[in-house]
N, C-alpha and C. Protein backbone atom coordinates (compact mmCIF):
# COMPACT_ATOMS: atom_id res chain seq x y z
N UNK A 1 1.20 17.88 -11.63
CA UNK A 1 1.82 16.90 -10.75
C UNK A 1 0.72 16.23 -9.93
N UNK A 2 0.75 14.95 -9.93
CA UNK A 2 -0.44 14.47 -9.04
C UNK A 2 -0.37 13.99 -7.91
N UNK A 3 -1.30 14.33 -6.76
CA UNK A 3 -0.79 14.26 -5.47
C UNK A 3 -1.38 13.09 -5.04
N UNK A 4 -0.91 11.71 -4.55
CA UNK A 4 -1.30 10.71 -4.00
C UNK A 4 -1.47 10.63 -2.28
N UNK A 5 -2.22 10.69 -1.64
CA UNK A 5 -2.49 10.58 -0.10
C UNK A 5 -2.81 9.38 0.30
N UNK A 6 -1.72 9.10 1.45
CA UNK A 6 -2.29 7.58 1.85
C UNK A 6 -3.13 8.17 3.57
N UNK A 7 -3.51 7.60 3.70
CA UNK A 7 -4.15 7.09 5.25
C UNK A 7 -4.81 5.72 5.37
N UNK A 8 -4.49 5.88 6.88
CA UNK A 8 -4.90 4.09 7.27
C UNK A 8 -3.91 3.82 8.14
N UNK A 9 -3.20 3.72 8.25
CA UNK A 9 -2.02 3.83 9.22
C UNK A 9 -2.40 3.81 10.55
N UNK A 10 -1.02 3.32 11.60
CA UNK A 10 -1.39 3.21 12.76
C UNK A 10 -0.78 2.16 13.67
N UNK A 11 -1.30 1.75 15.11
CA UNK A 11 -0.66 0.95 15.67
C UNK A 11 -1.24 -0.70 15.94
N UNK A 12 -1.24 -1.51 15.98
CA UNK A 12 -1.99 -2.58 15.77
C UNK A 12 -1.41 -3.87 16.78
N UNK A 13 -1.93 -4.90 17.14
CA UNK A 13 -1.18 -5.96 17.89
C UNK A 13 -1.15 -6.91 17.18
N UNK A 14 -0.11 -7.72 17.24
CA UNK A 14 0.12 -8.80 16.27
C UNK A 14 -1.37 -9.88 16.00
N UNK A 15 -1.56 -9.96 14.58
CA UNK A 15 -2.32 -11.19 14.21
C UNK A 15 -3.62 -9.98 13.83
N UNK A 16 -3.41 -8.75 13.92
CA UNK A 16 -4.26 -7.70 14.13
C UNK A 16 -4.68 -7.23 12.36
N UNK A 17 -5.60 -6.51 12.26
CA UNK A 17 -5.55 -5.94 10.52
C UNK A 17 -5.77 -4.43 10.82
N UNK A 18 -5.33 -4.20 9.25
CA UNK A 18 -5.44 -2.75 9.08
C UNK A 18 -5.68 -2.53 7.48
N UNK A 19 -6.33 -1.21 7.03
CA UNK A 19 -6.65 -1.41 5.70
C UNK A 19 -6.00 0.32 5.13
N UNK A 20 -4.99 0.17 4.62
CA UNK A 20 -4.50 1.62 4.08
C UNK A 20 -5.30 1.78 2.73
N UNK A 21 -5.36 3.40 2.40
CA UNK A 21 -5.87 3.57 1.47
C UNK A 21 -5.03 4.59 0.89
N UNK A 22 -5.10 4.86 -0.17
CA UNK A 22 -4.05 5.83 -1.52
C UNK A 22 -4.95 6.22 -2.36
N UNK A 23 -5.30 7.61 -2.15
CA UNK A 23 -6.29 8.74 -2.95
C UNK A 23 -5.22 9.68 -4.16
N UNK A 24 -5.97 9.70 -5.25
CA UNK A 24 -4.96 10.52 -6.53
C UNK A 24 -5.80 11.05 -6.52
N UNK A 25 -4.93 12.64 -7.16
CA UNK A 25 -5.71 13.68 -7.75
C UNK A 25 -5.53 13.91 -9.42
N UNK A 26 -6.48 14.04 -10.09
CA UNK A 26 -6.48 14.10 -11.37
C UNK A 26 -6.74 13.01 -11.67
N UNK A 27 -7.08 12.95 -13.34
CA UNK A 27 -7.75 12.18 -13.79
C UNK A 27 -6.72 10.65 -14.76
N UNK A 28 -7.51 10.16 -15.02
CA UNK A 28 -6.85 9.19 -16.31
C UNK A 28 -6.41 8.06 -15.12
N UNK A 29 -6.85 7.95 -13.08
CA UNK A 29 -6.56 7.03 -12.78
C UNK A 29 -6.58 5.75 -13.12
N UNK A 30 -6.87 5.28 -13.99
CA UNK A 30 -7.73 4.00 -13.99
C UNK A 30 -6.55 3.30 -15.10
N UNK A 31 -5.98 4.53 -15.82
CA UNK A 31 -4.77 3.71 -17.06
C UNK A 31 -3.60 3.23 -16.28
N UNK A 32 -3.49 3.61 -15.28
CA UNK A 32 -2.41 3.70 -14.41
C UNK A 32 -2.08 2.35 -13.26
N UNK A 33 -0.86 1.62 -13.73
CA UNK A 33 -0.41 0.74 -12.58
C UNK A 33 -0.51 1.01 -10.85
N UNK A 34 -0.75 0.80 -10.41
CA UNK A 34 -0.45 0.86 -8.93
C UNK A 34 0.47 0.29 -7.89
N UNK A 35 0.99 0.54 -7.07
CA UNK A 35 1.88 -0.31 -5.91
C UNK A 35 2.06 0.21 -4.81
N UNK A 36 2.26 -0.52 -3.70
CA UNK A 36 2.71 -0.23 -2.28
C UNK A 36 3.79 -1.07 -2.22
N UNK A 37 4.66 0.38 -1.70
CA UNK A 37 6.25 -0.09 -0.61
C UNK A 37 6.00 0.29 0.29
N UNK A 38 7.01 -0.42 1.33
CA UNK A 38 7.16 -0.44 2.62
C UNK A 38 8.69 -0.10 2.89
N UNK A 39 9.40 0.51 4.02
CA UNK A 39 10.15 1.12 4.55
C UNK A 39 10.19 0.79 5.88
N UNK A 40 11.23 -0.09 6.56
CA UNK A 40 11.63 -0.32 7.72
C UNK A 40 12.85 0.50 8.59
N UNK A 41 12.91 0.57 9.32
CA UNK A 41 14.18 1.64 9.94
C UNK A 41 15.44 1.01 9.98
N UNK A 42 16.59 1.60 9.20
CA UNK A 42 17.34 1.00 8.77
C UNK A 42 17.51 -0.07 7.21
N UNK A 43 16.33 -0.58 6.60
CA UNK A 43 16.40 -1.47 5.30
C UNK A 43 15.56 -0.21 3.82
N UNK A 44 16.13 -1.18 2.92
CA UNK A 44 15.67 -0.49 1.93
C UNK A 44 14.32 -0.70 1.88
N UNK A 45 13.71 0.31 0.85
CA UNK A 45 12.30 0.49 0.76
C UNK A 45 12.03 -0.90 -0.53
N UNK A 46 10.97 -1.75 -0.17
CA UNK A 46 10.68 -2.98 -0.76
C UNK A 46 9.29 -2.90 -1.01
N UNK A 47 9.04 -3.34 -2.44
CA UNK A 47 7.72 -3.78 -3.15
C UNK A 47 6.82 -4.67 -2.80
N UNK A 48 6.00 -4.36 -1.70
CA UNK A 48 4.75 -5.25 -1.22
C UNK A 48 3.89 -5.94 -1.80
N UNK A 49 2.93 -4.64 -2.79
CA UNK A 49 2.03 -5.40 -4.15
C UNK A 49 1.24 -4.46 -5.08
N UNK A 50 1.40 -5.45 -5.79
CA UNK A 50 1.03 -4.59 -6.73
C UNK A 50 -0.10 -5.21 -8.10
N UNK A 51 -0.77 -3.81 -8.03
CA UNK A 51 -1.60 -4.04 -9.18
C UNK A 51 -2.16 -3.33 -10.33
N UNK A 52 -2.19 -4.13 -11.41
CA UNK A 52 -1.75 -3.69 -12.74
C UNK A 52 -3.92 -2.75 -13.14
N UNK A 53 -3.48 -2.17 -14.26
CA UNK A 53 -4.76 -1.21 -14.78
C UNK A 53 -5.55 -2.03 -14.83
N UNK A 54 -5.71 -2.97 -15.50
CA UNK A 54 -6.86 -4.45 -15.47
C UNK A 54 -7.15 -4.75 -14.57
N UNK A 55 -6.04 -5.02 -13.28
CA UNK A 55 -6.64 -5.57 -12.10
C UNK A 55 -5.65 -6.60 -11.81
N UNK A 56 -4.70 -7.48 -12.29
CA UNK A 56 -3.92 -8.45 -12.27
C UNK A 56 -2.96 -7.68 -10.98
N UNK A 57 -3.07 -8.39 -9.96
CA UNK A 57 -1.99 -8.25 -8.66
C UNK A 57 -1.27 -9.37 -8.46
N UNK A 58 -0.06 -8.84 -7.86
CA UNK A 58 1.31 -9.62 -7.80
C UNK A 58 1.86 -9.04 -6.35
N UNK A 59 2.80 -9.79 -5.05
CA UNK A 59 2.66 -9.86 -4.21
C UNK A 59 4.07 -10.05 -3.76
N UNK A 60 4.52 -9.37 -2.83
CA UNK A 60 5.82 -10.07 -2.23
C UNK A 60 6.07 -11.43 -1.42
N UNK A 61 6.58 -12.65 -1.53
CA UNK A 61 6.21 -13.45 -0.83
C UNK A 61 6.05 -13.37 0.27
N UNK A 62 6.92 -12.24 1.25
CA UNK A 62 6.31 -11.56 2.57
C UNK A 62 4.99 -11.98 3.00
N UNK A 63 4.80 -11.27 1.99
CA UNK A 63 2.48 -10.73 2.47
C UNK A 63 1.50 -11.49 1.65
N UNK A 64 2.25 -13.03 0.91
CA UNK A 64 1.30 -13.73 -0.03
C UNK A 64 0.44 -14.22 1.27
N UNK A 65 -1.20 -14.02 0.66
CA UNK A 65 -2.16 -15.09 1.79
C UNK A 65 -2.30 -13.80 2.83
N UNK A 66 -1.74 -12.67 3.22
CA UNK A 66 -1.94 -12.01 4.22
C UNK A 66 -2.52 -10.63 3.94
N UNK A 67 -2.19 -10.44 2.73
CA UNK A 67 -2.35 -8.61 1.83
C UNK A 67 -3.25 -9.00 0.81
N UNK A 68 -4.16 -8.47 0.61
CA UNK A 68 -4.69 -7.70 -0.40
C UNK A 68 -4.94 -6.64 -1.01
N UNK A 69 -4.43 -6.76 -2.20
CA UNK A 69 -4.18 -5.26 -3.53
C UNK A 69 -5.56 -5.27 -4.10
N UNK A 70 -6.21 -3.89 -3.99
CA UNK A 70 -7.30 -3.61 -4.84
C UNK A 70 -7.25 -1.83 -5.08
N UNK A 71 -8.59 -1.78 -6.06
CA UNK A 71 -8.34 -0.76 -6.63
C UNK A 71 -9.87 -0.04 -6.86
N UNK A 72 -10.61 0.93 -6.91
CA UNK A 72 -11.61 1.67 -7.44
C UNK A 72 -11.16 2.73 -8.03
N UNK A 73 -11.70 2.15 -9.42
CA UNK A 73 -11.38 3.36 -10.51
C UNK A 73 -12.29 4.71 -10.04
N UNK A 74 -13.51 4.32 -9.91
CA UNK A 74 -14.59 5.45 -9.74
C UNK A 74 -14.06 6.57 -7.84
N UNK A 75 -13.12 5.67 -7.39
CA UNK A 75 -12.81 6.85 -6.40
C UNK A 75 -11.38 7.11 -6.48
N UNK A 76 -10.64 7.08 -7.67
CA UNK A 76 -9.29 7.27 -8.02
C UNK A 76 -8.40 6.78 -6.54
N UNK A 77 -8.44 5.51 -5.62
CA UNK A 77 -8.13 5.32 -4.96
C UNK A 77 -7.45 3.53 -5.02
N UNK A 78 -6.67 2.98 -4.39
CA UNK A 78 -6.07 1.83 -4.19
C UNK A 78 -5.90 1.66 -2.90
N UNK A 79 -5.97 0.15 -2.25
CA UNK A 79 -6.54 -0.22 -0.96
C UNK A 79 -5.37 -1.06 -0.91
N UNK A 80 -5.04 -1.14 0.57
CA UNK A 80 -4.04 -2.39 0.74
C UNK A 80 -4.54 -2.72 2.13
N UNK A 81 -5.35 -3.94 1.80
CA UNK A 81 -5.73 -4.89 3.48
C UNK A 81 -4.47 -5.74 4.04
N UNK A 82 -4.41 -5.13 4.85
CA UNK A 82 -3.26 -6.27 5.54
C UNK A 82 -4.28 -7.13 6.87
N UNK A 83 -3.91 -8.50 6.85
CA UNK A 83 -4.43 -9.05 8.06
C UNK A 83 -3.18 -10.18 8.66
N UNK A 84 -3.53 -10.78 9.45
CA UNK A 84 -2.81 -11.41 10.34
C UNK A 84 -1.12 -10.65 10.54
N UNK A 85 -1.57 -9.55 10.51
CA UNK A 85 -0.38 -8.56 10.72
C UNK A 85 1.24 -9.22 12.09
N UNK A 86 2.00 -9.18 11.38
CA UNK A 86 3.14 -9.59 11.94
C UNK A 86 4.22 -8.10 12.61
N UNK A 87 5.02 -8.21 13.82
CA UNK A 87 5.98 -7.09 13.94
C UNK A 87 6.57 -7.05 12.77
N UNK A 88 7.27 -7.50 12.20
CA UNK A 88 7.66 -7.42 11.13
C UNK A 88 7.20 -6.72 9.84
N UNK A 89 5.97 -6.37 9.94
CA UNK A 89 5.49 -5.69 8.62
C UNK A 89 5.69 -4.23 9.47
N UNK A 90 6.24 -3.84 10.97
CA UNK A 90 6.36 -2.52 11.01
C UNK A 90 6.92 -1.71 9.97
N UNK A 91 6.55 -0.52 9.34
CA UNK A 91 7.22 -0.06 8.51
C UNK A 91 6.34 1.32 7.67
N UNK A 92 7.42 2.37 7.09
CA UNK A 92 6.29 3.51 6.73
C UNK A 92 5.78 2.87 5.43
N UNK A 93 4.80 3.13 4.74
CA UNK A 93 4.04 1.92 3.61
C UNK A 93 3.63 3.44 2.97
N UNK A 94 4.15 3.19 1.64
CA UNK A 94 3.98 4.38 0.62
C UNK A 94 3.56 4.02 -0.61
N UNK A 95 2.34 4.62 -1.22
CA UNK A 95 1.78 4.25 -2.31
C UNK A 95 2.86 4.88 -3.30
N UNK A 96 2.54 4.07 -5.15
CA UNK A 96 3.58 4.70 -6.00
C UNK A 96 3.06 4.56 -7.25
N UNK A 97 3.05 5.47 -8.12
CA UNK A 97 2.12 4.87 -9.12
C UNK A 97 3.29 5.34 -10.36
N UNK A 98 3.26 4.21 -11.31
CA UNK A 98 3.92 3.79 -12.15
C UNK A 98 4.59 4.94 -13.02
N UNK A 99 4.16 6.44 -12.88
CA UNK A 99 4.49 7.11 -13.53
C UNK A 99 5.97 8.44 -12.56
N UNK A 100 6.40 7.40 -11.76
CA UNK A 100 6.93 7.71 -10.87
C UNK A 100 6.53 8.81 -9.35
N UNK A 101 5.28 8.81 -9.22
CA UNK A 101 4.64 9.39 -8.24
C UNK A 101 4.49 8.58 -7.26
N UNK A 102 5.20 9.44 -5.81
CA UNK A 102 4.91 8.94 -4.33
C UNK A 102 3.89 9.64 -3.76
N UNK A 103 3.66 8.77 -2.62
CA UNK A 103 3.06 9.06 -1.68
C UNK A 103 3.54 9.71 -0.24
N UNK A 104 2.71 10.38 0.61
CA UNK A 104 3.90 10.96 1.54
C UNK A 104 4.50 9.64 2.66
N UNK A 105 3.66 8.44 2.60
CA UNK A 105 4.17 7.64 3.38
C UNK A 105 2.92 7.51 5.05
N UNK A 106 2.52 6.00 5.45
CA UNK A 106 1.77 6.17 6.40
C UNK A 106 2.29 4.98 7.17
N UNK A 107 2.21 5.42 8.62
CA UNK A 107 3.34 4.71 9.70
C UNK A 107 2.55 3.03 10.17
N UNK A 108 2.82 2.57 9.90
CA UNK A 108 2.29 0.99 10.41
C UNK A 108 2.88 0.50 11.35
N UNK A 109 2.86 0.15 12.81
CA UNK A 109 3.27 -0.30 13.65
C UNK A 109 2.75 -1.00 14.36
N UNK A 110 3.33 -2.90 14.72
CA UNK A 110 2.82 -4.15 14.91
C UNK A 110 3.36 -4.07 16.43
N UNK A 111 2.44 -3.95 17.59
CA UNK A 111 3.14 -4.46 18.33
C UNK A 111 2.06 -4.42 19.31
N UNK A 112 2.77 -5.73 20.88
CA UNK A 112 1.95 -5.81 21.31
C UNK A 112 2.03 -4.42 22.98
């Protein structure tokens, strides 16, 4: 079973950045899709972005222009930069990787 860890998380003021990161254990990361959801209190959990084994990322219109999806194969890890951070992106942000593996979830909170 492979264990994905996010950190990066935290509290931030609007227009503010933050850069989460999502560490796997075991190998063969690199064949593997990637994605981050997000979780607001009260709404369903929604697909932020995502990016494919090649590298091809795709984006919620939410966070187009504001997020960036990346990836290092060599540290079995995936990055999600958020900048000009809005209240609105408050929310727990959980990595997921295509083979149905979560993450435990890391708390993002926009405020001033």
């Amino acid at each position: 079973q492979v264990q994905l860890v996010e950190s990066g998380g935290g509290l931030v003021q609007p227009g503010g950045s933050l850069r989460l990161s999502c560490t796997a254990s075991g190998r063969f990361f690199s064949i593997y899709a990637m994605d981050w959801y997000r979780q607001a209190p009260g709404k369903q959990r929604e697909l932020v972005a995502f990016i494919s084994s090649g590298g091809n990322t795709n984006y919620a219109d939410s966070v187009k222009g504001r997020f960036t999806i990346s990836r290092d194969n060599a540290k079995n890890t995936v990055y999600l930069q958020m900048n000009s951070l809005k209240p609105e992106d408050t929310a727990v942000y959980y990595c997921h990787r295509l083979d149905g593996s979560w993450g435990q979830g890391t708390q993002v909170t926009v405020s001033s």
